[in-house]
Protein backbone atom coordinates (compact mmCIF):
# COMPACT_ATOMS: atom_id res chain seq x y z
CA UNK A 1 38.37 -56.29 119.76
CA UNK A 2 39.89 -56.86 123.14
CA UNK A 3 37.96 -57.70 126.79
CA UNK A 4 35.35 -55.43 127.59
CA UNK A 5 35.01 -57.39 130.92
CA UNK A 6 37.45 -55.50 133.00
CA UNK A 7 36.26 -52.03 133.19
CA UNK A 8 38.05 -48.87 134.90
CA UNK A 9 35.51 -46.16 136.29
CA UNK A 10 37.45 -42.65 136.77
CA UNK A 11 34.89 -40.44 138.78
CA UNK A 12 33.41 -41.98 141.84
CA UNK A 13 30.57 -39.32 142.62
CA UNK A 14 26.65 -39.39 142.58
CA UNK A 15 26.58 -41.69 139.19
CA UNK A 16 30.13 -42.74 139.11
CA UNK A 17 29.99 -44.33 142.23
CA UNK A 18 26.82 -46.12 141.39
CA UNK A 19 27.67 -47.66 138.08
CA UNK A 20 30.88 -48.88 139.47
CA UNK A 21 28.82 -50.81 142.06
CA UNK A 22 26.26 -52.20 139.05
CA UNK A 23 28.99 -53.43 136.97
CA UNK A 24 30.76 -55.26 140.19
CA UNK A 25 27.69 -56.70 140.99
CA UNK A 26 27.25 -58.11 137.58
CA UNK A 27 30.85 -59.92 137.69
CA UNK A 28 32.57 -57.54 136.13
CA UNK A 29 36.39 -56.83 137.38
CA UNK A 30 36.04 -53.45 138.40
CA UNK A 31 38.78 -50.97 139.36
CA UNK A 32 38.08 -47.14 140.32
CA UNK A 33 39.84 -43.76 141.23
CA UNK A 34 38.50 -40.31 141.66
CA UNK A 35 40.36 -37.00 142.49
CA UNK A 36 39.25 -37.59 146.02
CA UNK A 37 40.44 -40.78 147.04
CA UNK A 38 38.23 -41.15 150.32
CA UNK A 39 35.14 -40.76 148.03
CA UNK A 40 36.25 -43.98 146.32
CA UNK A 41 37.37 -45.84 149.28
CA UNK A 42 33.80 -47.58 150.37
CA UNK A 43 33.78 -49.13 147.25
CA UNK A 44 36.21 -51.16 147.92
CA UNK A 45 33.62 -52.99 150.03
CA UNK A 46 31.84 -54.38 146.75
CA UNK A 47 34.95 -55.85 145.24
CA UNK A 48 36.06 -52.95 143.48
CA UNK A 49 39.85 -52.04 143.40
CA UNK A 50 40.32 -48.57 144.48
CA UNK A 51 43.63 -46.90 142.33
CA UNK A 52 45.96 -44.27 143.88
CA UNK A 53 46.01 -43.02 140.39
CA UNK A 54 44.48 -42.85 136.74
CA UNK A 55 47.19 -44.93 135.40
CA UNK A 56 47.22 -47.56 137.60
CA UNK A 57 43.03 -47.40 137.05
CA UNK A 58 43.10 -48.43 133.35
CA UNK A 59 46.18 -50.62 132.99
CA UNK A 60 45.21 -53.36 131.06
CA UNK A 61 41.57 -52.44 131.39
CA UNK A 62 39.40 -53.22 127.96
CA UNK A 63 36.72 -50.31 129.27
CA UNK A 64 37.51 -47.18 130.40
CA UNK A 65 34.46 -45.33 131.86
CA UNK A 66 34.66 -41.58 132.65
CA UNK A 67 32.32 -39.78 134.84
CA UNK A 68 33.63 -36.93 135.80
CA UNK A 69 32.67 -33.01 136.34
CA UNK A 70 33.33 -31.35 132.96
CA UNK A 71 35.35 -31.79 129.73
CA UNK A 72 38.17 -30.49 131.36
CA UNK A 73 38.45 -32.85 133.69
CA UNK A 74 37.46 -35.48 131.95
CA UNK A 75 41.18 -34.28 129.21
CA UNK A 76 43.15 -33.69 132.52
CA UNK A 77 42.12 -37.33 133.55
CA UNK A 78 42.62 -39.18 130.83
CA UNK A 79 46.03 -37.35 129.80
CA UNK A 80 47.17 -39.00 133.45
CA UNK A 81 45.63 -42.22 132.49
CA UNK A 82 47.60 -42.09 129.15
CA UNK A 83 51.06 -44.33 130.64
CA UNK A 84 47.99 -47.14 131.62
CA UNK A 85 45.65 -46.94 128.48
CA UNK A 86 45.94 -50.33 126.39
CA UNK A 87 45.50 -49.70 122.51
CA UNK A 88 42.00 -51.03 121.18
CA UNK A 89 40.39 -50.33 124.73
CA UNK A 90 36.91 -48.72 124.45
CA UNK A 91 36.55 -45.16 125.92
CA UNK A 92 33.35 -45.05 127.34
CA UNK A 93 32.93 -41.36 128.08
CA UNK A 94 29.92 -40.60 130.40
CA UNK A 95 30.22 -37.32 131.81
CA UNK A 96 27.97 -34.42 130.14
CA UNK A 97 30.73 -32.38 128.64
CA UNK A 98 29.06 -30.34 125.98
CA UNK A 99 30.60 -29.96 121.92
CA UNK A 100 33.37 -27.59 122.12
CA UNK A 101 35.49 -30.36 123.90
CA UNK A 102 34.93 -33.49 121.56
CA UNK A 103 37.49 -32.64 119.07
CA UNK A 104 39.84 -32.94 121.90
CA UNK A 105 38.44 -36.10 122.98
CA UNK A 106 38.52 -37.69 119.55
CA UNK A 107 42.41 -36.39 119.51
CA UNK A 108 43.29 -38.07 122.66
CA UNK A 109 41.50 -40.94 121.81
CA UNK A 110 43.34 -41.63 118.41
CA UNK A 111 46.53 -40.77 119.84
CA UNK A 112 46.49 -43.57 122.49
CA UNK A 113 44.51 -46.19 119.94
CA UNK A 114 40.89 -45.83 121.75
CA UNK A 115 37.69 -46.79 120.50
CA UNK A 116 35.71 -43.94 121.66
CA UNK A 117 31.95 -44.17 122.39
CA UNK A 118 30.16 -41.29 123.12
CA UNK A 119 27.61 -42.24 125.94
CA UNK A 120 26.20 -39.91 128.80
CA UNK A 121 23.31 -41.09 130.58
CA UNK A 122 19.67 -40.12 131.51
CA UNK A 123 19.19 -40.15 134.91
CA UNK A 124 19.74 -39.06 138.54
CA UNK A 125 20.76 -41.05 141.57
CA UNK A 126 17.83 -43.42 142.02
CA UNK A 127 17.95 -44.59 138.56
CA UNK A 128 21.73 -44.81 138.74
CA UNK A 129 22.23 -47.18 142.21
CA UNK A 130 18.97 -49.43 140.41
CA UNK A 131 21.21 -49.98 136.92
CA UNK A 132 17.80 -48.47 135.19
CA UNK A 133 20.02 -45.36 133.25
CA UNK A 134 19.26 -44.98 129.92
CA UNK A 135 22.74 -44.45 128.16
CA UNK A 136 22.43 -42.51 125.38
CA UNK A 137 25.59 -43.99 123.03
CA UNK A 138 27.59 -43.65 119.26
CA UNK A 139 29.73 -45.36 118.70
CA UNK A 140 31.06 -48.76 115.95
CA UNK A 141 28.69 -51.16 115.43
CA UNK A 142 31.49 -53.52 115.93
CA UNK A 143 31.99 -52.82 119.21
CA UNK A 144 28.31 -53.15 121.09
CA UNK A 145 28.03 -56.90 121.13
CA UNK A 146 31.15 -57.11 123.51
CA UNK A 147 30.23 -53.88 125.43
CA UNK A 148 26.78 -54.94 126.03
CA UNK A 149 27.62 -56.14 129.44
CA UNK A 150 28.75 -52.82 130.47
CA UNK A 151 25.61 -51.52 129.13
CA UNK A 152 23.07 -53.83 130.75
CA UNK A 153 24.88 -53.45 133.91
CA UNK A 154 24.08 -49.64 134.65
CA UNK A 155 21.04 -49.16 132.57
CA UNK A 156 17.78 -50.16 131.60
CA UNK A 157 18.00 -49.68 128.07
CA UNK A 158 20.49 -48.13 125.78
CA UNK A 159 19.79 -45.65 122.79
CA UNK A 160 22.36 -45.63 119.97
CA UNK A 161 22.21 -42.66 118.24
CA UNK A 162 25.10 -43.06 115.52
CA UNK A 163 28.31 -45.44 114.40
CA UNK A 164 30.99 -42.36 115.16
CA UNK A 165 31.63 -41.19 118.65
CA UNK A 166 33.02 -38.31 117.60
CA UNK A 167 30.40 -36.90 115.61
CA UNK A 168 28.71 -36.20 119.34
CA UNK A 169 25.16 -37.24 118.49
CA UNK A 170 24.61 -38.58 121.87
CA UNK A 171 26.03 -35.85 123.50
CA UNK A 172 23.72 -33.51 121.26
CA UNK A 173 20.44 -35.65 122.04
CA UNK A 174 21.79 -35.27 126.07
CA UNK A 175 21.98 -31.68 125.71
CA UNK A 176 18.35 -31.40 124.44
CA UNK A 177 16.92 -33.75 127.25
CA UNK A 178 18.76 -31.85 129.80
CA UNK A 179 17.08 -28.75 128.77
CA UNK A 180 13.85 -30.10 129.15
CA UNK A 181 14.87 -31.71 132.73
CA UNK A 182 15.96 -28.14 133.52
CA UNK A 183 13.41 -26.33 132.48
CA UNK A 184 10.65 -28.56 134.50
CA UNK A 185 12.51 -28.12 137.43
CA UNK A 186 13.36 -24.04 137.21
CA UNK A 187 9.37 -24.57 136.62
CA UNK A 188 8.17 -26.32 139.40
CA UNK A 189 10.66 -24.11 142.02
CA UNK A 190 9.16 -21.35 140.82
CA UNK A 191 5.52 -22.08 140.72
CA UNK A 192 6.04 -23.13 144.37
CA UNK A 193 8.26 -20.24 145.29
CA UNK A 194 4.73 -17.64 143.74
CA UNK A 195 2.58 -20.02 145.47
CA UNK A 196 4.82 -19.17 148.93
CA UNK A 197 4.87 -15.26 148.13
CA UNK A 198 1.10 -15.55 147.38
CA UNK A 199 -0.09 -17.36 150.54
CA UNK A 200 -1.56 -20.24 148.66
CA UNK A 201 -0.62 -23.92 149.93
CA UNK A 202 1.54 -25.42 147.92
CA UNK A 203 -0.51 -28.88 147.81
CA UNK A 204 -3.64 -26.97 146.47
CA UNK A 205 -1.56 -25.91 143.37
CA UNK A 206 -0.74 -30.01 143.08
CA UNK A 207 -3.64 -30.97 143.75
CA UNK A 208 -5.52 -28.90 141.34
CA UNK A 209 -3.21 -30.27 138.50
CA UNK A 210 -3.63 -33.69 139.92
CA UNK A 211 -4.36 -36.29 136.90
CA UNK A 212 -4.73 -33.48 134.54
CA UNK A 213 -2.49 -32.61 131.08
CA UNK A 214 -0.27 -30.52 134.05
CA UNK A 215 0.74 -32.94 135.78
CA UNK A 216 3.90 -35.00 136.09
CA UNK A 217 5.75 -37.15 137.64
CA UNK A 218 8.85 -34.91 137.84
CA UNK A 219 6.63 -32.24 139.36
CA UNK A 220 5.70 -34.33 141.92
CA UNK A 221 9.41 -35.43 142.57
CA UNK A 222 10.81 -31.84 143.13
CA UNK A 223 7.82 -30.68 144.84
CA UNK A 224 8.11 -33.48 147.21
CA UNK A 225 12.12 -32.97 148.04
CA UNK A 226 11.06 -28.71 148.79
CA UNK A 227 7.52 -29.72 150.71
CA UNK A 228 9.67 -32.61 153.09
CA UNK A 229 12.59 -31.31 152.89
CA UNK A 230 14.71 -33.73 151.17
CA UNK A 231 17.64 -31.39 148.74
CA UNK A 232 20.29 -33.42 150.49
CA UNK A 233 21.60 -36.20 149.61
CA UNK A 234 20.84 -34.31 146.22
CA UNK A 235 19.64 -36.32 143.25
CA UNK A 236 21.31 -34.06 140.95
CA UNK A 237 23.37 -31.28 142.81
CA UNK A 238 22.33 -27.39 141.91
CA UNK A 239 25.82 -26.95 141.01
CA UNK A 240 26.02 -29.45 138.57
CA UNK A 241 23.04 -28.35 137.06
CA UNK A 242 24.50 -24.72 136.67
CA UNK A 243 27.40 -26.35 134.58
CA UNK A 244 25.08 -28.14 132.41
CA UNK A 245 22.63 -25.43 131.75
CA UNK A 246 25.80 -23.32 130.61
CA UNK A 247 26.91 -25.90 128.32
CA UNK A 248 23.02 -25.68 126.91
CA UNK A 249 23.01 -22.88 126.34
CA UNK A 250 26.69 -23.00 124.48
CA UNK A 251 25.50 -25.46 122.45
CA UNK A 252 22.17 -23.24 120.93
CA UNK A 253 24.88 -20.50 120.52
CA UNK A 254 26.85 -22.32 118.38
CA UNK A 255 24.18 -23.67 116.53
CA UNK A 256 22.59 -20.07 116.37
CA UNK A 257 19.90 -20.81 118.73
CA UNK A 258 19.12 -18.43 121.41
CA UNK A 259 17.78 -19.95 124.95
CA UNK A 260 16.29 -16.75 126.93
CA UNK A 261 14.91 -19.84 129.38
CA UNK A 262 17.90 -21.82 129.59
CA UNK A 263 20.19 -18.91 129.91
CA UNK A 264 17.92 -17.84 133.03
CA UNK A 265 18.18 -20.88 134.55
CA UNK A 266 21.50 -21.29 134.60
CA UNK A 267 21.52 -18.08 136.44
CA UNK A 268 18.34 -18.57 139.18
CA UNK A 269 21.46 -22.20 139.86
CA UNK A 270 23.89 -19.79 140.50
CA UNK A 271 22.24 -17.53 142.75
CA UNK A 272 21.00 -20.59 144.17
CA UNK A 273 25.03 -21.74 144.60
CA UNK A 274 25.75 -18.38 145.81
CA UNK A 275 23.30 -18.60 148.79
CA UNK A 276 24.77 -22.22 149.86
CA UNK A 277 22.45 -23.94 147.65
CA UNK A 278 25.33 -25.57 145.73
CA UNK A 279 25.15 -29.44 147.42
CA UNK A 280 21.81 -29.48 147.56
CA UNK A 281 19.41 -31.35 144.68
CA UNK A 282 18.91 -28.87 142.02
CA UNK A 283 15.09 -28.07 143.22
CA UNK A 284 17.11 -25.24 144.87
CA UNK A 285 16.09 -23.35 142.28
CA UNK A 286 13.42 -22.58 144.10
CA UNK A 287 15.83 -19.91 146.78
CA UNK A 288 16.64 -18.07 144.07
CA UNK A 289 13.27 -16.39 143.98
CA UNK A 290 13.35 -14.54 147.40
CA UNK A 291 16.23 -12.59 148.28
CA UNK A 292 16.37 -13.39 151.94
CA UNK A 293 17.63 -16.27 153.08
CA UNK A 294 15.44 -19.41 153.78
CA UNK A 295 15.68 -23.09 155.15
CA UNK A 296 16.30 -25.87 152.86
């Protein structure tokens, strides 16, 4: 199979950004672009080549990495990329996108001669700038040996779930984390937001859980960025997390699974949005449960 060592990374946000800088760091040639060019320019400060365009991102590249928003994007992106795109390049395609669009990724990527590897990631931004994501990946055995330095670079460990990437078995297994992720943290805003209308201190309700089967790291990690007041820079931003609880709750549709929780969640984000929530880290759940306004 051709080079994996020169890698493209279209999508230069929260975990874009990051995993561009991890695979520079570990001597990989590493070009980037994103919609917004000025988010992509400071990487040019770790040796990364910033592109004026998708195109010009990939050409020649043996990796393509996208991280972008949504499926959509991720089709408009590559579709520019398409005059750049070198036949028996690996599409590495990151971004949680859901099922309905695979199809349309496996498409694309047999029309331009792709090996495509389905492989979104578990993590936020801490895990992302450390290279400790785990990427959850199918794809051809063929191909892993020569993309394992791709792999190692932004995460700790990767989980192959399957040899065909468009079968979307990682993207399934995402889709079932994610709704656990969500869940804890529409959990946590909430038991904090009860604990505000009640009068109780927040830090009696953790410490009464404290060491017990309630407890959790993750609690303690949202509860800390609404106690100190630390939603910005978000970890994982509330809008984002709206998308992905939609495409949750898509995917149990489709499978005939109904998600009363899921589906609520995705609504307490966009309430959340709609009060100016939206940039903040998705803990900004917890707004949704007062109708007045309050401080972040």
């Amino acid at each position: 199979m051709n080079d994996t060592t020169s890698v493209a990374v279209l999508g230069t946000g929260i975990m874009g950004a990051a995993m561009a800088r991890n695979l520079a760091r570990a001597g990989l040639d590493v070009r980037a672009w994103n919609r917004s060019r000025a988010k992509a320019e400071p990487l040019a400060a770790d040796g990364i080549r910033v592109a004026e365009t998708p195109a010009e991102a990939v050409r020649d590249a043996g990796t393509v990495l996208t991280v972008l928003y949504d499926g959509a994007a991720v089709l408009d992106t590559m579709r520019r990329a398409a005059p750049g795109l070198r036949p028996g390049a690996v599409w590495l395609q990151s971004t949680t996108a859901g099922l309905d669009v695979l199809d349309d990724f496996a498409a694309l990527a047999a029309e331009h001669g792709l090996v495509f590897v389905d492989a979104p990631v578990l993590g936020t931004r801490a895990p992302a700038e450390k290279g400790e994501l785990t990427v959850l990946a199918a794809g051809p055995v063929a191909v892993r040996p020569a993309l394992a330095p791709v792999l190692d670079a932004v995460g700790s460990r990767t989980v192959w779930t399957g040899e065909e990437g468009a079968g979307g078995s990682a993207s399934r297994l995402k889709l079932v984390l994610n709704s656990w992720v969500l869940a804890v943290t529409h959990g946590t805003a909430e038991a904090l937001a009860l604990a505000e209308g009640l009068g109780v201190d927040a830090r009696d309700f953790l410490a009464a859980v404290e060491g017990g089967p309630l407890d959790m790291g993750y609690l303690r990690a949202k509860s800390a960025l609404l106690l100190d007041g630390g939603l910005t820079p978000p970890s994982f931003a509330t809008t984002t997390a709206e998308k992905d609880a939609r495409l949750i709750v898509a995917a149990g549709e489709r499978a005939g699974v109904r998600l009363d929780v899921a589906a609520a969640g995705a609504e307490r984000f966009r309430r959340a949005v709609e009060q100016g929530h939206g940039d903040e880290d998705m803990a900004a759940s917890y707004f949704a449960s007062f109708e007045e306004p309050r401080e972040g």
